[in-house]
N, C-alpha and C. Protein backbone atom coordinates (compact mmCIF):
# COMPACT_ATOMS: atom_id res chain seq x y z
N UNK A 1 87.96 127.39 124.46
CA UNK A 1 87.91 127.32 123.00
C UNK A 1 89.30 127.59 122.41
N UNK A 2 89.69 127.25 121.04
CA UNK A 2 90.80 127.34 120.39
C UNK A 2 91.11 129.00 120.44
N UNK A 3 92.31 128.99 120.28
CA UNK A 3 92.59 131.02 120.03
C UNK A 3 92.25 131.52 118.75
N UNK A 4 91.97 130.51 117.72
CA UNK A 4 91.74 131.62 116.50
C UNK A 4 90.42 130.59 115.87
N UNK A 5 89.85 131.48 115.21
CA UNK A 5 88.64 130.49 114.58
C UNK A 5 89.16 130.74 113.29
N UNK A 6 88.56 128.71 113.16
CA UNK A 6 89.34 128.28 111.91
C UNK A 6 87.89 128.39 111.00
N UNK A 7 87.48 128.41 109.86
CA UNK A 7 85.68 128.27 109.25
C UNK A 7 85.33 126.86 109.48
N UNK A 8 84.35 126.82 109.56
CA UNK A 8 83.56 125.11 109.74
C UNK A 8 82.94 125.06 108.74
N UNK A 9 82.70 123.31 109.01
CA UNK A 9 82.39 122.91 107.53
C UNK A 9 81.54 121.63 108.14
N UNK A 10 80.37 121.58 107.43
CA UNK A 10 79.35 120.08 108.20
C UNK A 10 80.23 118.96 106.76
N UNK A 11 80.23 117.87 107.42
CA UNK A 11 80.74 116.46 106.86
C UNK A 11 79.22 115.48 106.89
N UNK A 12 78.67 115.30 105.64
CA UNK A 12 77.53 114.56 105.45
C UNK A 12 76.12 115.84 105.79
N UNK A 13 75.02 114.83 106.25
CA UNK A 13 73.94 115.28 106.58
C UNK A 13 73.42 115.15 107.70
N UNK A 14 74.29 114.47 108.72
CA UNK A 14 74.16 113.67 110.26
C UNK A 14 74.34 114.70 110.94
N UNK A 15 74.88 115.82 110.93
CA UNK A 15 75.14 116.81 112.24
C UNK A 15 76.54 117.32 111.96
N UNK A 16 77.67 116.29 111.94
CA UNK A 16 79.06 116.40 111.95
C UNK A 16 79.65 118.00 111.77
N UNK A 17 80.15 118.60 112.46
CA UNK A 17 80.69 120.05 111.71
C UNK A 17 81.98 119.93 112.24
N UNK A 18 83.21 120.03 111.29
CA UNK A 18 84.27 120.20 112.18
C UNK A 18 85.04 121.23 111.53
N UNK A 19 86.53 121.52 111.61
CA UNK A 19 87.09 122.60 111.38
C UNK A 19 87.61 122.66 109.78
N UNK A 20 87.19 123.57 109.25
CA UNK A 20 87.18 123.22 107.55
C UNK A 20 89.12 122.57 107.56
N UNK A 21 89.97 122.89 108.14
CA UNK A 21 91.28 122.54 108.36
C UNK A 21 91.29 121.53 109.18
N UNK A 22 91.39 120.49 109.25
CA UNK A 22 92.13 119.39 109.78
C UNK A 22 93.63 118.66 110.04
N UNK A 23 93.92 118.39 110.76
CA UNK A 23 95.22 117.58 111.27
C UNK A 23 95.26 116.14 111.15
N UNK A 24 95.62 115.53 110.13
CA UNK A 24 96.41 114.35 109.93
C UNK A 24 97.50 113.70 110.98
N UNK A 25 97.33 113.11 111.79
CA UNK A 25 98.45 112.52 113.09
C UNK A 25 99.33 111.48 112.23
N UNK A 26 98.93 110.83 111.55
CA UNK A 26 99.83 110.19 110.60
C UNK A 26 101.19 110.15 110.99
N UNK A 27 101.91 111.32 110.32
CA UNK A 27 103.07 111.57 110.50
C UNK A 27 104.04 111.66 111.53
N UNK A 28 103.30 112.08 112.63
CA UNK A 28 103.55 112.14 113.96
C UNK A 28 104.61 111.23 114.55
N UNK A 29 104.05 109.86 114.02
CA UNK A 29 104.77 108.41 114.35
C UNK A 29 105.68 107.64 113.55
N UNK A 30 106.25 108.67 112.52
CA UNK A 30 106.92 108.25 111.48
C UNK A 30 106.91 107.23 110.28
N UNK A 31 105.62 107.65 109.63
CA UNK A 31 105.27 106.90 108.17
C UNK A 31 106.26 107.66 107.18
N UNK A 32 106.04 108.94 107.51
CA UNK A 32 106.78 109.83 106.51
C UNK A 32 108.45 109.88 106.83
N UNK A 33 108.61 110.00 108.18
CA UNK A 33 110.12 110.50 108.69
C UNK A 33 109.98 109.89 110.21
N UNK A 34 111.21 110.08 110.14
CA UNK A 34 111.50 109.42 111.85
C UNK A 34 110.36 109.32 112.66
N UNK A 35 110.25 108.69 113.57
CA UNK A 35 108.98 109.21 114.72
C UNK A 35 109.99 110.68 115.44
N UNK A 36 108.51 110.93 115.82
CA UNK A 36 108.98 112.58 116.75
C UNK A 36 108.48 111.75 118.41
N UNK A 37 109.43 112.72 118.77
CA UNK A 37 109.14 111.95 120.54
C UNK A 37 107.87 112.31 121.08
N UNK A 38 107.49 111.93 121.79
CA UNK A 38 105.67 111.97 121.97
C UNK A 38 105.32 113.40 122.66
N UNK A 39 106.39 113.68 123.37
CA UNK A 39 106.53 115.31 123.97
C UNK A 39 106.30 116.09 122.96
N UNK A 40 106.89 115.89 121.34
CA UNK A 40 106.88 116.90 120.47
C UNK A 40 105.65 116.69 119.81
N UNK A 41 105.05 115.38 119.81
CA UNK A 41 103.72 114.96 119.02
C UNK A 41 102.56 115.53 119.87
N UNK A 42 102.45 115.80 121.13
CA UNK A 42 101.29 116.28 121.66
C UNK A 42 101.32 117.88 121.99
N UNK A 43 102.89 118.50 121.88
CA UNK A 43 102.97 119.67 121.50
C UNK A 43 102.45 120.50 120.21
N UNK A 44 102.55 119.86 119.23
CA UNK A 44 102.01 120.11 117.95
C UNK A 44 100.71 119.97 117.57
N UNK A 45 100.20 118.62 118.07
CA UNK A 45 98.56 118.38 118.16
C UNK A 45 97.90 120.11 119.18
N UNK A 46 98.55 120.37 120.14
CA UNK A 46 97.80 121.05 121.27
C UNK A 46 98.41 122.84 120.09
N UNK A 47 99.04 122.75 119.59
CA UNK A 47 99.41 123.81 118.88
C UNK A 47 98.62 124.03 117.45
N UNK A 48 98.39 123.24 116.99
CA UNK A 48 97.16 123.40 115.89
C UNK A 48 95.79 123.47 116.61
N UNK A 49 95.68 122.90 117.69
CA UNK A 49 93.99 123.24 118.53
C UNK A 49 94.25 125.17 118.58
N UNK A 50 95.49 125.32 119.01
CA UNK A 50 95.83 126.47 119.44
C UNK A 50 95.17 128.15 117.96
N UNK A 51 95.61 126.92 117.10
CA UNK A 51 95.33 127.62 115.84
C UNK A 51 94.16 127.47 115.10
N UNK A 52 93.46 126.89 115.90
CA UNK A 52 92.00 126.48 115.27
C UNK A 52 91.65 125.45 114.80
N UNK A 53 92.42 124.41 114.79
CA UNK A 53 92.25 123.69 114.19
C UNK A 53 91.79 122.39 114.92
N UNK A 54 90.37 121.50 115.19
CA UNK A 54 89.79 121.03 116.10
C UNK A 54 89.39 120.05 115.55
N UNK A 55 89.45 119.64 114.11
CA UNK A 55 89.34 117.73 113.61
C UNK A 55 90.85 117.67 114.06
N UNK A 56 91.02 116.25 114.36
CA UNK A 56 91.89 115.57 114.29
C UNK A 56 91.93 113.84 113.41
N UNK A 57 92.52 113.39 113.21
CA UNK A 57 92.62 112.30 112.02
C UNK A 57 93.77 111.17 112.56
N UNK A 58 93.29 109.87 112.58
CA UNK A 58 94.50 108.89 113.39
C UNK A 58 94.01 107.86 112.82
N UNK A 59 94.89 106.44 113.27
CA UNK A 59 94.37 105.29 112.46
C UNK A 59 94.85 104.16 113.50
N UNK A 60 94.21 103.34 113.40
CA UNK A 60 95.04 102.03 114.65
C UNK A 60 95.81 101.33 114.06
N UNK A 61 96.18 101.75 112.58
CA UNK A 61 97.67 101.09 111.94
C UNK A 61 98.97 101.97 111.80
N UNK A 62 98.78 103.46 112.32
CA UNK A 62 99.69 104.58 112.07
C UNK A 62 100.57 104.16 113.31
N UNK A 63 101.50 103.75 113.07
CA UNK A 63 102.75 103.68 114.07
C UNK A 63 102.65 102.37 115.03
N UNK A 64 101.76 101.38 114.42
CA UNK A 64 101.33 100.17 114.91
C UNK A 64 100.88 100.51 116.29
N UNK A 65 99.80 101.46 116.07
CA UNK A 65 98.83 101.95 117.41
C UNK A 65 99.29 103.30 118.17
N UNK A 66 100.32 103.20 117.84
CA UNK A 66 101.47 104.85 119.00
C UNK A 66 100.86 105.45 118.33
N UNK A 67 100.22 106.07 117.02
CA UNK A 67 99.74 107.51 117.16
C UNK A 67 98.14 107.04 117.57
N UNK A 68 97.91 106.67 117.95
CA UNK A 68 96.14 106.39 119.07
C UNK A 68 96.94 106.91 120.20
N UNK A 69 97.78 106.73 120.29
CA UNK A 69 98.23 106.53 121.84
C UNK A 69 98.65 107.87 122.21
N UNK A 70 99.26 108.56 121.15
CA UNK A 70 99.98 110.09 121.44
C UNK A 70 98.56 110.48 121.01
N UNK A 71 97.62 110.69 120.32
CA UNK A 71 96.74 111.37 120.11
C UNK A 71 96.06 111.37 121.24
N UNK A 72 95.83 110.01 121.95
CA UNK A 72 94.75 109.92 123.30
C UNK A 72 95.55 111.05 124.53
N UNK A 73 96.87 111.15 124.56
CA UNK A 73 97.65 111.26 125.45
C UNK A 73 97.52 113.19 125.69
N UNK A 74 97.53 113.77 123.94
CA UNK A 74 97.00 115.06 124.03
C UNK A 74 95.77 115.48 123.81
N UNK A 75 95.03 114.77 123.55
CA UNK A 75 93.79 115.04 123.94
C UNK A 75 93.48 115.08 125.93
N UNK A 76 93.72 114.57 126.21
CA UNK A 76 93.73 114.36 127.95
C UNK A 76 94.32 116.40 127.90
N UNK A 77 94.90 116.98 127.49
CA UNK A 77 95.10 117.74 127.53
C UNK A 77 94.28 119.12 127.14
N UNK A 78 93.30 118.86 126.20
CA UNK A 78 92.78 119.86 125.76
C UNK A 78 91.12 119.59 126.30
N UNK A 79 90.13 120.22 125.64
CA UNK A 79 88.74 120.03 125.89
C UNK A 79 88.01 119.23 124.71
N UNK A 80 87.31 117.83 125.13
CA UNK A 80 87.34 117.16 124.30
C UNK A 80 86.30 117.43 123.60
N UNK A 81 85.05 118.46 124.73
CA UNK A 81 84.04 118.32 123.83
C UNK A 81 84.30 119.20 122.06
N UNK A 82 85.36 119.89 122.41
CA UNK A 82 85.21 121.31 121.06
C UNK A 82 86.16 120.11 120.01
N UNK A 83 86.45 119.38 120.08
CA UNK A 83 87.46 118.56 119.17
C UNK A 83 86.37 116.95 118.60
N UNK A 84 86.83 117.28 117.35
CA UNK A 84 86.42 116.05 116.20
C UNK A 84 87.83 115.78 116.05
N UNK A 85 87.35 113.90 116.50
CA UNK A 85 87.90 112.84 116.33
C UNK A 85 87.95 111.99 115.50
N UNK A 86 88.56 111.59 114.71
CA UNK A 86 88.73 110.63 113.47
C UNK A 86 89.72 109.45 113.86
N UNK A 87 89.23 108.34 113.47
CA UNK A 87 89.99 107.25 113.54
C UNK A 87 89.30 106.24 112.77
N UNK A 88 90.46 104.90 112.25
CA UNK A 88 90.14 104.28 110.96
C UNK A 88 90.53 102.82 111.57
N UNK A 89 90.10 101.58 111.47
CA UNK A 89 89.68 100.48 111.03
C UNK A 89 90.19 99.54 110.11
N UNK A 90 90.64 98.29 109.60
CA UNK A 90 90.75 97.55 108.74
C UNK A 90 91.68 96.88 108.00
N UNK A 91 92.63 97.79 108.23
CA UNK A 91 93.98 97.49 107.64
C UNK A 91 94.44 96.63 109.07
N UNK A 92 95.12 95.27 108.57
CA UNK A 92 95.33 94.25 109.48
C UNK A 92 96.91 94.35 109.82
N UNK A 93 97.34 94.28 108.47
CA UNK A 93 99.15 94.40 108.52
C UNK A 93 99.18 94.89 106.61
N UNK A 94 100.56 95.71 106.92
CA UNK A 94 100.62 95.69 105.56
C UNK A 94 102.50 94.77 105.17
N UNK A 95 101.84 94.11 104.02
CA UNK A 95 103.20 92.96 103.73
C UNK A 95 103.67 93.88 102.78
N UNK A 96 104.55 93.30 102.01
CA UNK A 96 105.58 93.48 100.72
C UNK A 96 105.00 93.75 99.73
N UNK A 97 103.77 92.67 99.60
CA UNK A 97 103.50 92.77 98.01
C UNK A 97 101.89 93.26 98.35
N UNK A 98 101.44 93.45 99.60
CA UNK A 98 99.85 93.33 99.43
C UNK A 98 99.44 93.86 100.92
N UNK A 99 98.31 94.30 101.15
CA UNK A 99 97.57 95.00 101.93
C UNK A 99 96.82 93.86 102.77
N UNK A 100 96.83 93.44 104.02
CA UNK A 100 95.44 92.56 104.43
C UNK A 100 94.93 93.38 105.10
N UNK A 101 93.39 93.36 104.94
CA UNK A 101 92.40 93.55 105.31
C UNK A 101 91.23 92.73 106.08
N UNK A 102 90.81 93.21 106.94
CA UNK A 102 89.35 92.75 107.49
C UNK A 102 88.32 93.48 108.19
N UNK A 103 87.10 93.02 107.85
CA UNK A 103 85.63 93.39 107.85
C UNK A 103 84.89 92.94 108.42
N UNK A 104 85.00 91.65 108.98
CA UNK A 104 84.04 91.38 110.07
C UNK A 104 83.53 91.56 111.22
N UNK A 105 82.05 91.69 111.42
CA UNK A 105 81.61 92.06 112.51
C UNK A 105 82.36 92.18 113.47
N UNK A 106 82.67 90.88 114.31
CA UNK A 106 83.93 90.64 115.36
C UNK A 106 85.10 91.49 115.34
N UNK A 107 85.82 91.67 114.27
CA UNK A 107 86.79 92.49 113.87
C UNK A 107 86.41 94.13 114.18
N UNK A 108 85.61 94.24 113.69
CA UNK A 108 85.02 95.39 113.78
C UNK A 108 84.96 96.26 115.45
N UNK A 109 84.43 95.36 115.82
CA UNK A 109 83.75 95.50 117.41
C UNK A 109 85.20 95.77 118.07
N UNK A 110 85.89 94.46 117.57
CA UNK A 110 87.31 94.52 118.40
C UNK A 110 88.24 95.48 118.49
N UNK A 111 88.53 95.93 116.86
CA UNK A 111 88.72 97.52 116.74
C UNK A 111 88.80 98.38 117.17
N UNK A 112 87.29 99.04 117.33
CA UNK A 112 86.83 99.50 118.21
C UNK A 112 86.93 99.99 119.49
N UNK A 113 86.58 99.12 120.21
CA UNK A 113 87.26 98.72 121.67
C UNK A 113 88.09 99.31 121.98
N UNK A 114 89.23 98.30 121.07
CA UNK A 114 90.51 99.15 121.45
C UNK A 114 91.31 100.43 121.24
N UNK A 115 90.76 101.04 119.91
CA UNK A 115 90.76 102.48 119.60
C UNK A 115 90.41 103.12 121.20
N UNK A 116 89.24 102.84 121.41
CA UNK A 116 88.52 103.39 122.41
C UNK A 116 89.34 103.73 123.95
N UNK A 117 89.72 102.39 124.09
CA UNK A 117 91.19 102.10 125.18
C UNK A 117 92.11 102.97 125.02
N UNK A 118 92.82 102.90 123.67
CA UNK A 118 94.06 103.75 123.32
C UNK A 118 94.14 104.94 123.48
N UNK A 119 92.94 105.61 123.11
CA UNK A 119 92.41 107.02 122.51
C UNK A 119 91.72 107.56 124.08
N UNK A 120 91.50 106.43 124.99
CA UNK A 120 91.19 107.31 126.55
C UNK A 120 90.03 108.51 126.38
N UNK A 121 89.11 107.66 125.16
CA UNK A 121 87.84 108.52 125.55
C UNK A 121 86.61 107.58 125.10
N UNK A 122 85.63 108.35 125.61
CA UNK A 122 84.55 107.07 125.48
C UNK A 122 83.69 106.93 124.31
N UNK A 123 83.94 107.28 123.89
CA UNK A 123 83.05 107.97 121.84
C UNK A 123 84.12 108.48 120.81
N UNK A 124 83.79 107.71 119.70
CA UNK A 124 85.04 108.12 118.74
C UNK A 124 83.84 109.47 117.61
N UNK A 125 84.37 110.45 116.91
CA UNK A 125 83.12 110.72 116.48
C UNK A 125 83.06 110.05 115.59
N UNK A 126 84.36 110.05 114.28
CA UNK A 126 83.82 109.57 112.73
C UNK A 126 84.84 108.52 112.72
N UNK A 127 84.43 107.26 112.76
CA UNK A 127 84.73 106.36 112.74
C UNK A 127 84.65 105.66 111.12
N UNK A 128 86.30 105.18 110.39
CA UNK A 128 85.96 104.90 109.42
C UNK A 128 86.60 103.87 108.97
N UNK A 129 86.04 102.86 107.78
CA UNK A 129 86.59 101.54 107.51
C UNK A 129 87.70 101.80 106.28
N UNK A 130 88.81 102.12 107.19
CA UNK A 130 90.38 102.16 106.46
C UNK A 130 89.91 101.69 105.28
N UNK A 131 89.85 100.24 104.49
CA UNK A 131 89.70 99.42 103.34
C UNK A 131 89.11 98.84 103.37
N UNK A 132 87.99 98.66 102.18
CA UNK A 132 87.04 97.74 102.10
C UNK A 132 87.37 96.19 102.30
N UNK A 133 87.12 95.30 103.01
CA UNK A 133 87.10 93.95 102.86
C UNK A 133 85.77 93.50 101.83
N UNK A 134 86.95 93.04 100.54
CA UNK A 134 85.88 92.55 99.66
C UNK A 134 85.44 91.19 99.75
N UNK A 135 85.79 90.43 100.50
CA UNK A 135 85.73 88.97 100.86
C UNK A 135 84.07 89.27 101.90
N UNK A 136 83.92 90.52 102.48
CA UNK A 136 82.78 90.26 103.29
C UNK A 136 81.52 91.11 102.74
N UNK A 137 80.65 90.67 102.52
CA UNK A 137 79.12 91.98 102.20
C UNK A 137 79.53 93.23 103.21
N UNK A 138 79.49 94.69 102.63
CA UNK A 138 79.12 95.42 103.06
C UNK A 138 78.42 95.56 104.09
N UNK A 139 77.36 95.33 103.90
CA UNK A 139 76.14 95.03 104.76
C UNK A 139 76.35 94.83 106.16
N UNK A 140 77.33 93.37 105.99
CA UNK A 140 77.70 92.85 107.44
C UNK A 140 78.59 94.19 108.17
N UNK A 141 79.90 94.24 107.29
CA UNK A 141 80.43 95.27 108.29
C UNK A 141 79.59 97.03 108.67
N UNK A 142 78.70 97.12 107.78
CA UNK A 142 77.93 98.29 107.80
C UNK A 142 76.94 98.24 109.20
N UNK A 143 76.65 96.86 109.68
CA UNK A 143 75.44 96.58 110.81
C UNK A 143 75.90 96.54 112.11
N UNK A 144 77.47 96.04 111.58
CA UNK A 144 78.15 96.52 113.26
C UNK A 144 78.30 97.56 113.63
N UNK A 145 79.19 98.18 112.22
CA UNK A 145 79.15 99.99 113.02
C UNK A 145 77.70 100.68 113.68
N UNK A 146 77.04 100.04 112.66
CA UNK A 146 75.34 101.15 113.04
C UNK A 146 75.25 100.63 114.80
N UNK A 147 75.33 99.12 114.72
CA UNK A 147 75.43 98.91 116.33
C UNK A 147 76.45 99.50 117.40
N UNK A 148 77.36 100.06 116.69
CA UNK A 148 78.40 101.11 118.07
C UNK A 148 77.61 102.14 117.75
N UNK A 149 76.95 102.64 116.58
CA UNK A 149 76.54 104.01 116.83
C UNK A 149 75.48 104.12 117.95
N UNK A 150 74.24 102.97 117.92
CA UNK A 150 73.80 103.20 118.43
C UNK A 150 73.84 102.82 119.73
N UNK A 151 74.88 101.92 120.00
CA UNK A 151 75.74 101.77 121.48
C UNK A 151 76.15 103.47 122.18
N UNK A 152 76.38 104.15 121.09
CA UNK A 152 77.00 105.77 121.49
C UNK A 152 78.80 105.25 121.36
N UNK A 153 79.03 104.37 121.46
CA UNK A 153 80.77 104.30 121.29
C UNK A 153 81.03 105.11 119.72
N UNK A 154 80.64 105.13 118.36
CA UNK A 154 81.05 106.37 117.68
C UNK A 154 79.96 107.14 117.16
N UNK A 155 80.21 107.93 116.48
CA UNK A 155 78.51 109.23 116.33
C UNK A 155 78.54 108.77 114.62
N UNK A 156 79.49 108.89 114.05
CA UNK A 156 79.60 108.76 112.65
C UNK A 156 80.36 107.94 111.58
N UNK A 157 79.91 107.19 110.50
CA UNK A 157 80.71 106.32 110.06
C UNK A 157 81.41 107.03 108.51
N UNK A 158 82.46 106.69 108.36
CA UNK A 158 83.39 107.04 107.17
C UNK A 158 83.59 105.75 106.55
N UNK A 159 83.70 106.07 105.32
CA UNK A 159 84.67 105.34 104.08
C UNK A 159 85.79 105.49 103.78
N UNK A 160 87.08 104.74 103.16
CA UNK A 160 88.17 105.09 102.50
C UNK A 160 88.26 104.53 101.53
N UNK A 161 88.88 105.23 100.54
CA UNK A 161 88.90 103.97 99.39
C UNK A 161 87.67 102.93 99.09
N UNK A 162 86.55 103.06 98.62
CA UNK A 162 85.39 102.81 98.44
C UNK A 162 84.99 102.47 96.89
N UNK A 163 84.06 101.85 96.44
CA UNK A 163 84.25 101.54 95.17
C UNK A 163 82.21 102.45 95.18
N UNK A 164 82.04 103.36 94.05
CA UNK A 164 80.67 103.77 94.08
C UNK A 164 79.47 102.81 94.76
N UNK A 165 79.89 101.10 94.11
CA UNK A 165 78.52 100.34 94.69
C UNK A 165 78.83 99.81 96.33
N UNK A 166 79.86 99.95 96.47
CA UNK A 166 80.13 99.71 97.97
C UNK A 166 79.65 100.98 99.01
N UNK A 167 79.93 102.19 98.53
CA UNK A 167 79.16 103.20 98.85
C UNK A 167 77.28 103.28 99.25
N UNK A 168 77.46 103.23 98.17
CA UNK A 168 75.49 103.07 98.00
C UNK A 168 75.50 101.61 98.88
N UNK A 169 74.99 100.77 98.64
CA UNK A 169 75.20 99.44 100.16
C UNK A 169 75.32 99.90 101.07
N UNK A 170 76.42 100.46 101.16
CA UNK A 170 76.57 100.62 102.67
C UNK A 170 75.92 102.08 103.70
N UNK A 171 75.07 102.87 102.80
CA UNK A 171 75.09 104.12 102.60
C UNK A 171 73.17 103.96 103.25
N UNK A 172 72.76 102.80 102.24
CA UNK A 172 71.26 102.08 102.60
C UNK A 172 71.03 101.24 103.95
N UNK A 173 72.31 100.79 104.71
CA UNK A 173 72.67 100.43 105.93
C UNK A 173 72.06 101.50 106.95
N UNK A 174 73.54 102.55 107.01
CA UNK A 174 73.55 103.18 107.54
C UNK A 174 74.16 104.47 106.86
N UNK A 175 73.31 106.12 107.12
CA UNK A 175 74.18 106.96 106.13
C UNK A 175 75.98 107.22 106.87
N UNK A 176 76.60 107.55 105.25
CA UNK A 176 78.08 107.78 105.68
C UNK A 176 78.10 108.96 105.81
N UNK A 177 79.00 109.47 106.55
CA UNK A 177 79.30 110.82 107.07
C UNK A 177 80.34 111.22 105.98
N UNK A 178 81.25 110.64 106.21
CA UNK A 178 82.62 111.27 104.79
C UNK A 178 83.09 109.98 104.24
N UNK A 179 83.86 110.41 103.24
CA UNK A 179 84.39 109.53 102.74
C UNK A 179 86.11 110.20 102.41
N UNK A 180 86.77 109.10 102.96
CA UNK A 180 88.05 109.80 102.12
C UNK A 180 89.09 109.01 100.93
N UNK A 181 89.13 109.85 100.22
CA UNK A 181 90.02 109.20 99.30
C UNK A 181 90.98 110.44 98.37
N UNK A 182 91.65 109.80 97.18
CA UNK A 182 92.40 110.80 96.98
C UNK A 182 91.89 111.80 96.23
N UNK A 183 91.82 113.11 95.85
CA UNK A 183 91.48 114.14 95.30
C UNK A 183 92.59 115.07 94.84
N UNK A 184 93.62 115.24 94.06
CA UNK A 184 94.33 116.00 93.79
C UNK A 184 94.75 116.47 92.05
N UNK A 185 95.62 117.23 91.86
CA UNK A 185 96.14 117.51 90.78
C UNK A 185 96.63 116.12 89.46
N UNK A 186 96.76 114.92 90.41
CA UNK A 186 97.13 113.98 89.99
C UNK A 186 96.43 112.76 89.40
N UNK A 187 95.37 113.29 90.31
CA UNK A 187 93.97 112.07 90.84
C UNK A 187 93.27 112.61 90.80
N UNK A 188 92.08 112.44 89.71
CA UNK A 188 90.55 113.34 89.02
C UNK A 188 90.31 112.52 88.71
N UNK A 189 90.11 111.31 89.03
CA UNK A 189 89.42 109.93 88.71
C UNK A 189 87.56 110.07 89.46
N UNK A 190 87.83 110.44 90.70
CA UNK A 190 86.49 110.64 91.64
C UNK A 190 85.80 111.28 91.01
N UNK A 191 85.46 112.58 90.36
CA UNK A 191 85.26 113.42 89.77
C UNK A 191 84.03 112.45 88.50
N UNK A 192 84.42 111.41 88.36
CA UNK A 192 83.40 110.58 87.39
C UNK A 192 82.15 110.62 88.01
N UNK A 193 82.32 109.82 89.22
CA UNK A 193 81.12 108.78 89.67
C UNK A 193 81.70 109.33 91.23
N UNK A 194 82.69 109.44 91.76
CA UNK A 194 82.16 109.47 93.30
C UNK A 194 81.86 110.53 94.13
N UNK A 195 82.13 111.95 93.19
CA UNK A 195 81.69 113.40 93.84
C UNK A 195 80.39 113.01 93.48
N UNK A 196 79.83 113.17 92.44
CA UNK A 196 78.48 113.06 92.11
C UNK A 196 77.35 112.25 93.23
N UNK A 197 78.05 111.19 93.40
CA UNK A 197 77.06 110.32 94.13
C UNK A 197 77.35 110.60 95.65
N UNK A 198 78.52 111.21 95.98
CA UNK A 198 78.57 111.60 97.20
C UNK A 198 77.88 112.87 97.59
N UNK A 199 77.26 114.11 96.60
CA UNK A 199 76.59 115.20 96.73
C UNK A 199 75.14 114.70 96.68
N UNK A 200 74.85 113.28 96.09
CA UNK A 200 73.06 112.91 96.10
C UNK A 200 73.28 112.30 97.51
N UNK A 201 73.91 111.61 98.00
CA UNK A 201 73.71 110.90 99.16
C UNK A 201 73.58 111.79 100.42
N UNK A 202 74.61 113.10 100.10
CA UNK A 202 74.56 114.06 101.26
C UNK A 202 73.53 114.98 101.29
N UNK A 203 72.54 114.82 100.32
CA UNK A 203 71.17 115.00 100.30
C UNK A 203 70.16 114.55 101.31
N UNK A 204 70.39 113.18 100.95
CA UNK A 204 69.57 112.22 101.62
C UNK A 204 68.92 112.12 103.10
């Protein structure tokens, strides 16, 4: 087990409990600043487990796949069962002026997969769709995930950036575990419509 206990916190109504503190890998691979050499990226991952801290958070667009890859690489290092896994979906490439995205089943699956490959374990827990593809029904991409869940390849599905009725859709699919988006000093927009409907759903 980690050396210090961090408080837990359940995510949805599915089971999920992970460490009310979480680790963002993001940075790791240099979105923010240089990349750090992968020696120092799985030192730091294994140093916040150290401190309690047992979500972890990655994306298969953060460092065009290298932080899957340093994340899979220290995880091999620690005990996987005490650690929540996060990884995200959807974002295809990002251009100059615009974001592409995709949502399709196929896409989805493929994803997947390869998270799965990268990340060198056989179950992701909260698996979530980076950006909505508005070109596809909900629905569709909502029926694949439910099919890895119940494949066992991930335990739980997430949102990002979500619009309230894309929520609910996709929510009548299959329930969401979290959702993330922004919440700060800056950003009290959610606070309308998507805390609200995210405290009835985590009812449900």
């Amino acid at each position: 087990m980690a050396g210090v206990e961090v408080p837990r916190v359940k995510l949805g109504s599915q089971g999920l409990e992970v460490s009310k503190l979480g680790f963002g890998c993001m940075g790791l691979s240099g979105v923010y600043n240089s990349p750090i050499s992968e020696e120092d990226g799985i030192a730091i991952i294994k140093d916040a487990y150290s401190k309690g801290v047992t979500f972890f958070d990655t994306a298969d667009v953060y460092g065009a796949s290298a932080n899957e890859v340093l994340v899979g690489k220290a995880l091999k290092q620690l005990p996987r069962e005490n650690i929540q896994l996060a990884t995200k979906f959807g974002i295809v490439r990002m251009e100059a002026t615009k974001m592409v995205v995709k949502g399709t089943p196929e896409y989805v699956r493929s994803c997947c997969e390869a998270s799965l490959k990268r990340l060198g374990v056989e179950y992701i827990d909260l698996y979530y769709q980076h950006r909505v593809d508005t070109s596809i029904p909900i629905e569709e991409t909502m029926g694949e995930l439910k099919k890895l869940v119940e494949e066992g390849k991930i335990k739980y599905i997430g949102l990002s950036e979500a619009s309230p009725d894309t929520i609910r859709r996709a929510h009548a699919v299959h329930p969401i575990t979290a959702l993330q988006m922004e919440w700060s000093l800056w950003t009290r927009d959610i606070e309308e419509e998507i805390v609200p409907l995210c405290r009835l759903i985590s009812l449900q």
